[in-house]
C-alpha atoms as a PDB file:
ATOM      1  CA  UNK A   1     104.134  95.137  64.720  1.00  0.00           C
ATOM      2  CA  UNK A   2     103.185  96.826  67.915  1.00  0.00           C
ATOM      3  CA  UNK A   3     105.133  99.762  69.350  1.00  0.00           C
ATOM      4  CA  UNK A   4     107.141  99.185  71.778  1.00  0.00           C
ATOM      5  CA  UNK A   5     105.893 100.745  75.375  1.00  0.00           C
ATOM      6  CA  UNK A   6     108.979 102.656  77.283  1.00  0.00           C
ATOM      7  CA  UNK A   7     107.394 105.137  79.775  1.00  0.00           C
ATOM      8  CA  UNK A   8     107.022 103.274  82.987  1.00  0.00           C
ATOM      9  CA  UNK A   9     103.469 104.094  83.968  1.00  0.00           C
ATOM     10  CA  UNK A  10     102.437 103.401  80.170  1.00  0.00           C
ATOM     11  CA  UNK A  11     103.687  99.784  80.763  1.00  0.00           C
ATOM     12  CA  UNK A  12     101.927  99.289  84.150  1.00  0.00           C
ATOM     13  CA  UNK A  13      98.786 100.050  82.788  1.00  0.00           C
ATOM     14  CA  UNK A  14      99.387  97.922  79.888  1.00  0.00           C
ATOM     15  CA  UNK A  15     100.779  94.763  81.690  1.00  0.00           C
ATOM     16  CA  UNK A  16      97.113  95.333  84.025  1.00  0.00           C
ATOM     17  CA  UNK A  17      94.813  95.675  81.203  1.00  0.00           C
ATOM     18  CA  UNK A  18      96.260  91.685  79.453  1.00  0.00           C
ATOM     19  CA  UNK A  19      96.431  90.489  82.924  1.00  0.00           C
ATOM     20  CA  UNK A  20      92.741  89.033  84.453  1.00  0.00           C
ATOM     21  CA  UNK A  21      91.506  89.725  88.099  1.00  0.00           C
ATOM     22  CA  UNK A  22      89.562  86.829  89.626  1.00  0.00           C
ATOM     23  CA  UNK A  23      87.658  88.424  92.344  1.00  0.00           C
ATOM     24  CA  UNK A  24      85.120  86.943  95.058  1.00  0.00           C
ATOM     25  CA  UNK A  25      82.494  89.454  96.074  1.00  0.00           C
ATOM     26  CA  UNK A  26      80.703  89.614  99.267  1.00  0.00           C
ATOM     27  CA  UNK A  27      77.795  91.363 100.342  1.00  0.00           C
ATOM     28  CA  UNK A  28      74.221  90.302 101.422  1.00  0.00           C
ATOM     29  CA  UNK A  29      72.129  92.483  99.894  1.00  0.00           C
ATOM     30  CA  UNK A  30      71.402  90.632  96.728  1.00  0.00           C
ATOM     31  CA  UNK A  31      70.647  93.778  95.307  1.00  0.00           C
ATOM     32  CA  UNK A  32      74.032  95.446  95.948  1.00  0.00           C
ATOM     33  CA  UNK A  33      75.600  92.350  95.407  1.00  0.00           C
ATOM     34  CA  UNK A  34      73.851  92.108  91.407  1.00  0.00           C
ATOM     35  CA  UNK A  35      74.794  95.813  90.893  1.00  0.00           C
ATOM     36  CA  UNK A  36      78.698  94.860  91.884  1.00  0.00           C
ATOM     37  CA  UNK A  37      78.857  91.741  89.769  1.00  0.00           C
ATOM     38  CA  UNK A  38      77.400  93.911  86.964  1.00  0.00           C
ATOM     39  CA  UNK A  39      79.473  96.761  87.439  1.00  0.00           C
ATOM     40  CA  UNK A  40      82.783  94.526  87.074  1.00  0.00           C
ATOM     41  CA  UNK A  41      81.232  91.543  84.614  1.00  0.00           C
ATOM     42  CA  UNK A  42      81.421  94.612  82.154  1.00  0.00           C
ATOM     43  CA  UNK A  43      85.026  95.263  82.901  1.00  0.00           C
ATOM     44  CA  UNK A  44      87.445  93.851  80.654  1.00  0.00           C
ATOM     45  CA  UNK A  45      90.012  91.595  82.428  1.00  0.00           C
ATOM     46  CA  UNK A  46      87.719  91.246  85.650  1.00  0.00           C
ATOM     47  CA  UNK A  47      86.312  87.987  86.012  1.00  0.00           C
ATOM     48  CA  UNK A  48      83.628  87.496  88.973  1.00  0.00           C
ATOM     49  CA  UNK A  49      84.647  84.086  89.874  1.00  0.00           C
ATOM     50  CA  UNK A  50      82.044  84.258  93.256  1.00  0.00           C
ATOM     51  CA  UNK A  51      80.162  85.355  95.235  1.00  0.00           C
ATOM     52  CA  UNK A  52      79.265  85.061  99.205  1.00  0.00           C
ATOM     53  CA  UNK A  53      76.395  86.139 101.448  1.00  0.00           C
ATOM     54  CA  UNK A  54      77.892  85.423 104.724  1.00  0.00           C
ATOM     55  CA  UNK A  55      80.814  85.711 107.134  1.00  0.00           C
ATOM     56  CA  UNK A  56      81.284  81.891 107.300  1.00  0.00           C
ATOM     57  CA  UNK A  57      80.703  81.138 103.668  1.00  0.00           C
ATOM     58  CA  UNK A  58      83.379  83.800 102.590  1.00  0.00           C
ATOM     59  CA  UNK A  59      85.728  82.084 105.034  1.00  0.00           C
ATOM     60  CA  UNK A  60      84.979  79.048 103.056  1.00  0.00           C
ATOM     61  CA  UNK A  61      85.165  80.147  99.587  1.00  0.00           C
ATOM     62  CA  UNK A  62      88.461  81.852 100.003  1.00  0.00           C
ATOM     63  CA  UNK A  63      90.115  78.577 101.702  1.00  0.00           C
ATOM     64  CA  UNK A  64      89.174  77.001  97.908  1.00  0.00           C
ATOM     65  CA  UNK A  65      91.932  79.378  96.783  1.00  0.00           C
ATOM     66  CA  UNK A  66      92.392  81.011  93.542  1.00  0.00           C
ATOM     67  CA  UNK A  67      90.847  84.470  94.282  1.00  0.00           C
ATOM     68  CA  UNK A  68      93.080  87.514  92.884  1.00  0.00           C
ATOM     69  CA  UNK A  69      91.337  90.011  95.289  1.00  0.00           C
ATOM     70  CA  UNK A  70      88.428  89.830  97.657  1.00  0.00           C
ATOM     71  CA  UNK A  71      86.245  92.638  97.489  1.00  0.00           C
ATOM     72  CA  UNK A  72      84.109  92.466 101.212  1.00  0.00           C
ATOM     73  CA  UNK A  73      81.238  94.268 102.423  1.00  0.00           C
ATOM     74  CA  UNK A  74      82.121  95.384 105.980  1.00  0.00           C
ATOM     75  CA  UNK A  75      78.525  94.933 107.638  1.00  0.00           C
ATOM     76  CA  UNK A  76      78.153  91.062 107.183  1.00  0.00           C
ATOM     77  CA  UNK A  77      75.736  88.343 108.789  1.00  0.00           C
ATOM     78  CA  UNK A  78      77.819  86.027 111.187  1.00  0.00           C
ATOM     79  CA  UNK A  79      81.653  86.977 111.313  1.00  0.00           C
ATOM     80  CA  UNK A  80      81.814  90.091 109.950  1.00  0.00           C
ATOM     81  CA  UNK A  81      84.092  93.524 110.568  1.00  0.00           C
ATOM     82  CA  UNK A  82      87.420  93.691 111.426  1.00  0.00           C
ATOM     83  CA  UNK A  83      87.084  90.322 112.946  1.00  0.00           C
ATOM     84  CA  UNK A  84      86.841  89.090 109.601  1.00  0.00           C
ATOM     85  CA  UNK A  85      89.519  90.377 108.158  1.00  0.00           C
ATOM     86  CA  UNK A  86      91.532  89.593 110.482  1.00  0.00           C
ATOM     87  CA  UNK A  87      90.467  86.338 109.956  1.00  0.00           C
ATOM     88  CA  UNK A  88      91.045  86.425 106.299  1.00  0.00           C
ATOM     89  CA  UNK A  89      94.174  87.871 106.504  1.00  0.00           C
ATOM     90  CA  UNK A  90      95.509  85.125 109.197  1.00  0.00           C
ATOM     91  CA  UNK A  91      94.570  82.163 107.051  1.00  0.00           C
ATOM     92  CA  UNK A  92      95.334  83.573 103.679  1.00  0.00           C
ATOM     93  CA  UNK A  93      97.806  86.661 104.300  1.00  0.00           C
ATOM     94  CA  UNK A  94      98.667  87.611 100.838  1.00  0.00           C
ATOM     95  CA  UNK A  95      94.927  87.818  99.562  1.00  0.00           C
ATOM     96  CA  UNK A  96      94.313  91.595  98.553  1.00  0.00           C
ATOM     97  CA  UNK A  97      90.950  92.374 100.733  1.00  0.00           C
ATOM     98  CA  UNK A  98      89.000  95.698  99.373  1.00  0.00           C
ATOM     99  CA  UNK A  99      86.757  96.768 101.987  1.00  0.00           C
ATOM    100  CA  UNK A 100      83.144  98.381  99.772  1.00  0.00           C
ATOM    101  CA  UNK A 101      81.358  99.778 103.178  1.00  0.00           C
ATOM    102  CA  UNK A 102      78.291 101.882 103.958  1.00  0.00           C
ATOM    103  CA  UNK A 103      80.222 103.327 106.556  1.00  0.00           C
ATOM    104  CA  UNK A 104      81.819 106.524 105.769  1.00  0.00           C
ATOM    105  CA  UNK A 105      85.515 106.398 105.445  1.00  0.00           C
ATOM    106  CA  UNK A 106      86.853 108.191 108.733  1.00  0.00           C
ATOM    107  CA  UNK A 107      84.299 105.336 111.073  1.00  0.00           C
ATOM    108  CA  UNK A 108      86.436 102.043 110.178  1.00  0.00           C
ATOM    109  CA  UNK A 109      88.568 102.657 107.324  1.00  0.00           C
ATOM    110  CA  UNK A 110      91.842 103.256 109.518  1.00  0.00           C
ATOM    111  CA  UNK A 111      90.974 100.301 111.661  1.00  0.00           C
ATOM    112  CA  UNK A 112      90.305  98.259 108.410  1.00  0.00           C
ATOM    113  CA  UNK A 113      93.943  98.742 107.302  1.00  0.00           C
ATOM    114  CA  UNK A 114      95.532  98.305 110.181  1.00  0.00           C
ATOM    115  CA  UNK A 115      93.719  94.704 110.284  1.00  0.00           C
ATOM    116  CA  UNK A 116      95.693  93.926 106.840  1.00  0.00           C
ATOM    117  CA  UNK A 117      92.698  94.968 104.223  1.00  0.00           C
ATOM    118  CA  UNK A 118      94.422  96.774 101.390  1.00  0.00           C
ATOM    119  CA  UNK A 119      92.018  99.300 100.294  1.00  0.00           C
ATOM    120  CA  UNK A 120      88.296 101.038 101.562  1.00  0.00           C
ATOM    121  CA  UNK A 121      85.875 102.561  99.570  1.00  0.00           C
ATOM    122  CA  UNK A 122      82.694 103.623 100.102  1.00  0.00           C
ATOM    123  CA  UNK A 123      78.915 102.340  98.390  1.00  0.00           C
ATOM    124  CA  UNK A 124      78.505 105.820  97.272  1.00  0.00           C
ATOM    125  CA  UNK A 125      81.534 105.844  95.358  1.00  0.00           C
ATOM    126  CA  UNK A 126      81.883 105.883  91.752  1.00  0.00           C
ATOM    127  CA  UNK A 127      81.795 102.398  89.362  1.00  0.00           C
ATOM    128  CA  UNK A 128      84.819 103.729  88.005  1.00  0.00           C
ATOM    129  CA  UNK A 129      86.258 104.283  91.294  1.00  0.00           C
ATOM    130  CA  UNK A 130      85.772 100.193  92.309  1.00  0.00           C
ATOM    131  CA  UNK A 131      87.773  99.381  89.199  1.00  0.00           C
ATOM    132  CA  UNK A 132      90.352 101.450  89.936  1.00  0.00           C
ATOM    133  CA  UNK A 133      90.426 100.412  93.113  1.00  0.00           C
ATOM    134  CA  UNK A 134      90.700  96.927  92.553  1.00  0.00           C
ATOM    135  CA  UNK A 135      92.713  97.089  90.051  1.00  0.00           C
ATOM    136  CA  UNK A 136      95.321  98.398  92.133  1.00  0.00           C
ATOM    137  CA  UNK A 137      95.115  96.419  94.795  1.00  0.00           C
ATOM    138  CA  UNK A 138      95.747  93.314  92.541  1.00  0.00           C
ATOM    139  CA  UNK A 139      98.928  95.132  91.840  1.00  0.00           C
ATOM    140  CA  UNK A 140     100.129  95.185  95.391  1.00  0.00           C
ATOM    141  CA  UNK A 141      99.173  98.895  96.302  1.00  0.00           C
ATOM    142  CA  UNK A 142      96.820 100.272  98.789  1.00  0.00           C
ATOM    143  CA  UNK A 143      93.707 102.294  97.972  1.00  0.00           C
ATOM    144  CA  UNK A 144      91.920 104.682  99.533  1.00  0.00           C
ATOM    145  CA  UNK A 145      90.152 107.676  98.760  1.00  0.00           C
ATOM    146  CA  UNK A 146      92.011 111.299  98.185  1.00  0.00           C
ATOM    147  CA  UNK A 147      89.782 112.502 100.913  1.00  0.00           C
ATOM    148  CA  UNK A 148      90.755 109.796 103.710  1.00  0.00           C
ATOM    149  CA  UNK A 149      94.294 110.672 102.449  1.00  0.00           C
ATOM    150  CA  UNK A 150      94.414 114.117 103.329  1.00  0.00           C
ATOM    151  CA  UNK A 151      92.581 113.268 106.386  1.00  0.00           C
ATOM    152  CA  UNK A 152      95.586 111.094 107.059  1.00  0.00           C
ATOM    153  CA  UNK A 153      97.837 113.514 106.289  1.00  0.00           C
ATOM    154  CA  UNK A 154      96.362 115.665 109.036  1.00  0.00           C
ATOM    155  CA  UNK A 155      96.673 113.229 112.083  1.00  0.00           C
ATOM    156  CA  UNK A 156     100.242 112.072 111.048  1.00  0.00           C
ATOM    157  CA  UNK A 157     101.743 115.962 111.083  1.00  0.00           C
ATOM    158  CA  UNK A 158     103.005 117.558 114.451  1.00  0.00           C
ATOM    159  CA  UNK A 159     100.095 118.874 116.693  1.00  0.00           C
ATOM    160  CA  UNK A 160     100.310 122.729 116.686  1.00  0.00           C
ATOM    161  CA  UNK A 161     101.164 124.367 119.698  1.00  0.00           C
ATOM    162  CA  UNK A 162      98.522 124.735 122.187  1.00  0.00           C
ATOM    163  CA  UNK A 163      98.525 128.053 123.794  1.00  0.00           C
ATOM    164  CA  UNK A 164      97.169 128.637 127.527  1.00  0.00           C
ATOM    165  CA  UNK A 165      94.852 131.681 126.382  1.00  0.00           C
ATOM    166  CA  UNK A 166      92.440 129.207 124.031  1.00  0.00           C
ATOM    167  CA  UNK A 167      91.476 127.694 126.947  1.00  0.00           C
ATOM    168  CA  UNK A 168      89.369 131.179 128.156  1.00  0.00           C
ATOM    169  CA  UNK A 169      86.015 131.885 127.684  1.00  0.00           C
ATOM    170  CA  UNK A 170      85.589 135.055 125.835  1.00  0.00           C
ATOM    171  CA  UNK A 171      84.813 136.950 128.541  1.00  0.00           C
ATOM    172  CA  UNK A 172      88.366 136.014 130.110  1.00  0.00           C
ATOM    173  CA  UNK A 173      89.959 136.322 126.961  1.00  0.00           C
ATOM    174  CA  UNK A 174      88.556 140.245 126.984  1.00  0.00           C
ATOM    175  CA  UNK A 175      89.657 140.630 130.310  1.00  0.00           C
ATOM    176  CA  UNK A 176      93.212 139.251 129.536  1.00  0.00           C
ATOM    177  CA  UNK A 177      94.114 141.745 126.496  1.00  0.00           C
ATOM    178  CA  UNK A 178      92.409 144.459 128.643  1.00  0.00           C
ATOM    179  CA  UNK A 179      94.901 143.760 131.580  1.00  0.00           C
ATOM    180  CA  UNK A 180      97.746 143.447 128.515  1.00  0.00           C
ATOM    181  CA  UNK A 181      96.951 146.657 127.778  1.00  0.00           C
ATOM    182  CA  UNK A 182      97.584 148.565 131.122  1.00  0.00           C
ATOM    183  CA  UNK A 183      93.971 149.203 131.833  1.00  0.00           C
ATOM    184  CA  UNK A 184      93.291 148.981 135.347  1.00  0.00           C
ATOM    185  CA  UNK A 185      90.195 146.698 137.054  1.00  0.00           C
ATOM    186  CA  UNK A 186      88.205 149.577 137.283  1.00  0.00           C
ATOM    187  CA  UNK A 187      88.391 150.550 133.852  1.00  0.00           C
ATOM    188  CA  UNK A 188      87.761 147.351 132.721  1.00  0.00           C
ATOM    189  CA  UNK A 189      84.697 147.171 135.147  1.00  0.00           C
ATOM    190  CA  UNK A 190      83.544 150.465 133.406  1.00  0.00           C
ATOM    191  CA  UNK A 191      84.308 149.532 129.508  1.00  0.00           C
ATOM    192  CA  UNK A 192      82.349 146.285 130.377  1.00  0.00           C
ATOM    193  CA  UNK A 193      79.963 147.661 132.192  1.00  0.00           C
ATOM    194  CA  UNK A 194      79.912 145.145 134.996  1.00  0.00           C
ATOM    195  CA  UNK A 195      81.516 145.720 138.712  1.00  0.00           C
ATOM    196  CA  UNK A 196      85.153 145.638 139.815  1.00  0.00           C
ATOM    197  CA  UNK A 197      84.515 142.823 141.650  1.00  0.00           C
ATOM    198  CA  UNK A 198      83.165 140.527 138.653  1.00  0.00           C
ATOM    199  CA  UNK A 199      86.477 141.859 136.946  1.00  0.00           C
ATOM    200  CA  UNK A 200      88.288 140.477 140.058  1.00  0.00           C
ATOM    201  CA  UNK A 201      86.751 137.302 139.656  1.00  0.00           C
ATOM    202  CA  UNK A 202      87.845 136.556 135.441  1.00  0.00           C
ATOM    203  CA  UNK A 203      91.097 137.826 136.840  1.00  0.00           C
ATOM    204  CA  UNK A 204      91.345 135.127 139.531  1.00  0.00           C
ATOM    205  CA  UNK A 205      90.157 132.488 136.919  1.00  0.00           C
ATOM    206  CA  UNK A 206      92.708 133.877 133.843  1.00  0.00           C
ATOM    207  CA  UNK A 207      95.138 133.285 136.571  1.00  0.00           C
ATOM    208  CA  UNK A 208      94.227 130.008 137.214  1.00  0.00           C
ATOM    209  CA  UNK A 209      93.761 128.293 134.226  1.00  0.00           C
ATOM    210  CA  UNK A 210      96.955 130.006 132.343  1.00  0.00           C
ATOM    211  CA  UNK A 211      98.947 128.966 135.880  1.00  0.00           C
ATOM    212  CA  UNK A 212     100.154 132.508 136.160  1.00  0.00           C
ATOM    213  CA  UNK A 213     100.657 134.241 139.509  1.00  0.00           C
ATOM    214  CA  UNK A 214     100.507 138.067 139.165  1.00  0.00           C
ATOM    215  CA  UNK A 215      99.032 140.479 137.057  1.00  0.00           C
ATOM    216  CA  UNK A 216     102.418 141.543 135.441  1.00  0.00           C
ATOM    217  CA  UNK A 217     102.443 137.922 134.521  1.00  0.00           C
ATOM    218  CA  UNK A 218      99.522 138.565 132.141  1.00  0.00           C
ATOM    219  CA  UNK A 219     100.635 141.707 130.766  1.00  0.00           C
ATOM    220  CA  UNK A 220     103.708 140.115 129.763  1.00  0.00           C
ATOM    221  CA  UNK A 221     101.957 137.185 128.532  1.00  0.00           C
ATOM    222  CA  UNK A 222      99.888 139.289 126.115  1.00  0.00           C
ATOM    223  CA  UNK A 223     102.485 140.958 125.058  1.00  0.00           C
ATOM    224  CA  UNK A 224     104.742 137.982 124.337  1.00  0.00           C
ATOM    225  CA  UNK A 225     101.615 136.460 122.334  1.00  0.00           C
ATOM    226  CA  UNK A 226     100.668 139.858 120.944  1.00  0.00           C
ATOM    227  CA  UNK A 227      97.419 139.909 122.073  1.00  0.00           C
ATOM    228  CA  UNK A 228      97.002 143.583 122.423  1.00  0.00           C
ATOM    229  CA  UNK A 229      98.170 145.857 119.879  1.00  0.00           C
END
């Protein structure tokens, strides 16, 4: 008798490994397209039921019906892109579509997504990595790489606070702490080694691109920001 499988994930896997993907590929590079169909004919409970070499004909073969997941190249002759999957996805919108691109990740990958495709993965990805991916996109998830997640990640948190000062050259920024500290224009002029008048002028611009009026303005500015010691 078998054991009987408790732990949640255990059972998942199981329940995928006795279940069989039929999957449609897509690409028109025969080679690529060979080196896909052998990657996953040597995959137990992956069955390439198709292929398709064009836009148009993977339109047609996926209105025959019984595909488990599409896996589509992005780059395709005719229809092809986000056109297509949005084309796919109107027609037949419960049809997992796994994007396998030559673009890198952060180009169309978003885009893809938002079009309905459930997963993107890059050509220079792993075998192992396709599999997966498929595999859980049969399943109802969404898959995309750890990188594109973090990346992600990094566009949906809060934007940091931008502060006037990054917005000065370095020269300005100098001039700024140097005012924050008390010197005066001629000192400045002196430590720099340029006149009192150039001083004047990175003054005048400090002023004008941190919208401040007065030079105790950017003293107390600096000192707010602690930009002088």
């Amino acid at each position: 008798m078998l054991p009987l499988i408790t732990n949640p994930v255990a059972l998942q896997y199981h329940q995928q490994m006795r279940q069989s993907y039929r999957v449609l590929v897509a690409d028109d590079h025969p080679i690529v397209l060979e080196g896909i169909k052998q990657i996953l004919g040597e995959t137990p409970n992956i069955i390439i039921g198709g292929d398709a070499r064009t836009g148009e004909e993977v339109l047609s073969k996926v209105r025959q019906g019984g595909w488990d997941v599409l896996v589509l190249d992005f780059s395709m002759p005719g229809l092809h892109g986000l056109n297509l999957i949005r084309q796919i996805k109107r027609e037949n919108p419960k049809l997992p579509v796994l994007i396998l691109s030559m673009y890198a990740e952060d180009q169309f990958a978003v885009e893809s997504l938002k079009r309905g495709a459930s997963g993107y993965i890059t050509k220079e990805s792993a075998p192992g990595e396709l599999v997966k991916a498929i595999r859980k996109v049969c399943a109802g998830g969404t898959y995309i790489s750890a990188q594109l997640a973090e990346n992600l990640a990094e566009n949906l948190a809060p934007p940091q606070e931008q502060f006037t000062h990054h917005t000065l050259s370095g020269r300005e920024h100098e001039v700024l702490c140097r005012i924050g500290e008390g010197q005066s224009l001629t000192d400045i002029a002196e430590a720099l080694a340029i006149s009192v008048k150039t001083v004047s002028t990175y003054r005048a611009r400090v002023l004008d691109k941190m919208r401040l009026k007065s030079t105790a303005d950017l003293i107390r500015y600096a000192l707010q920001h602690r930009l002088v010691k």
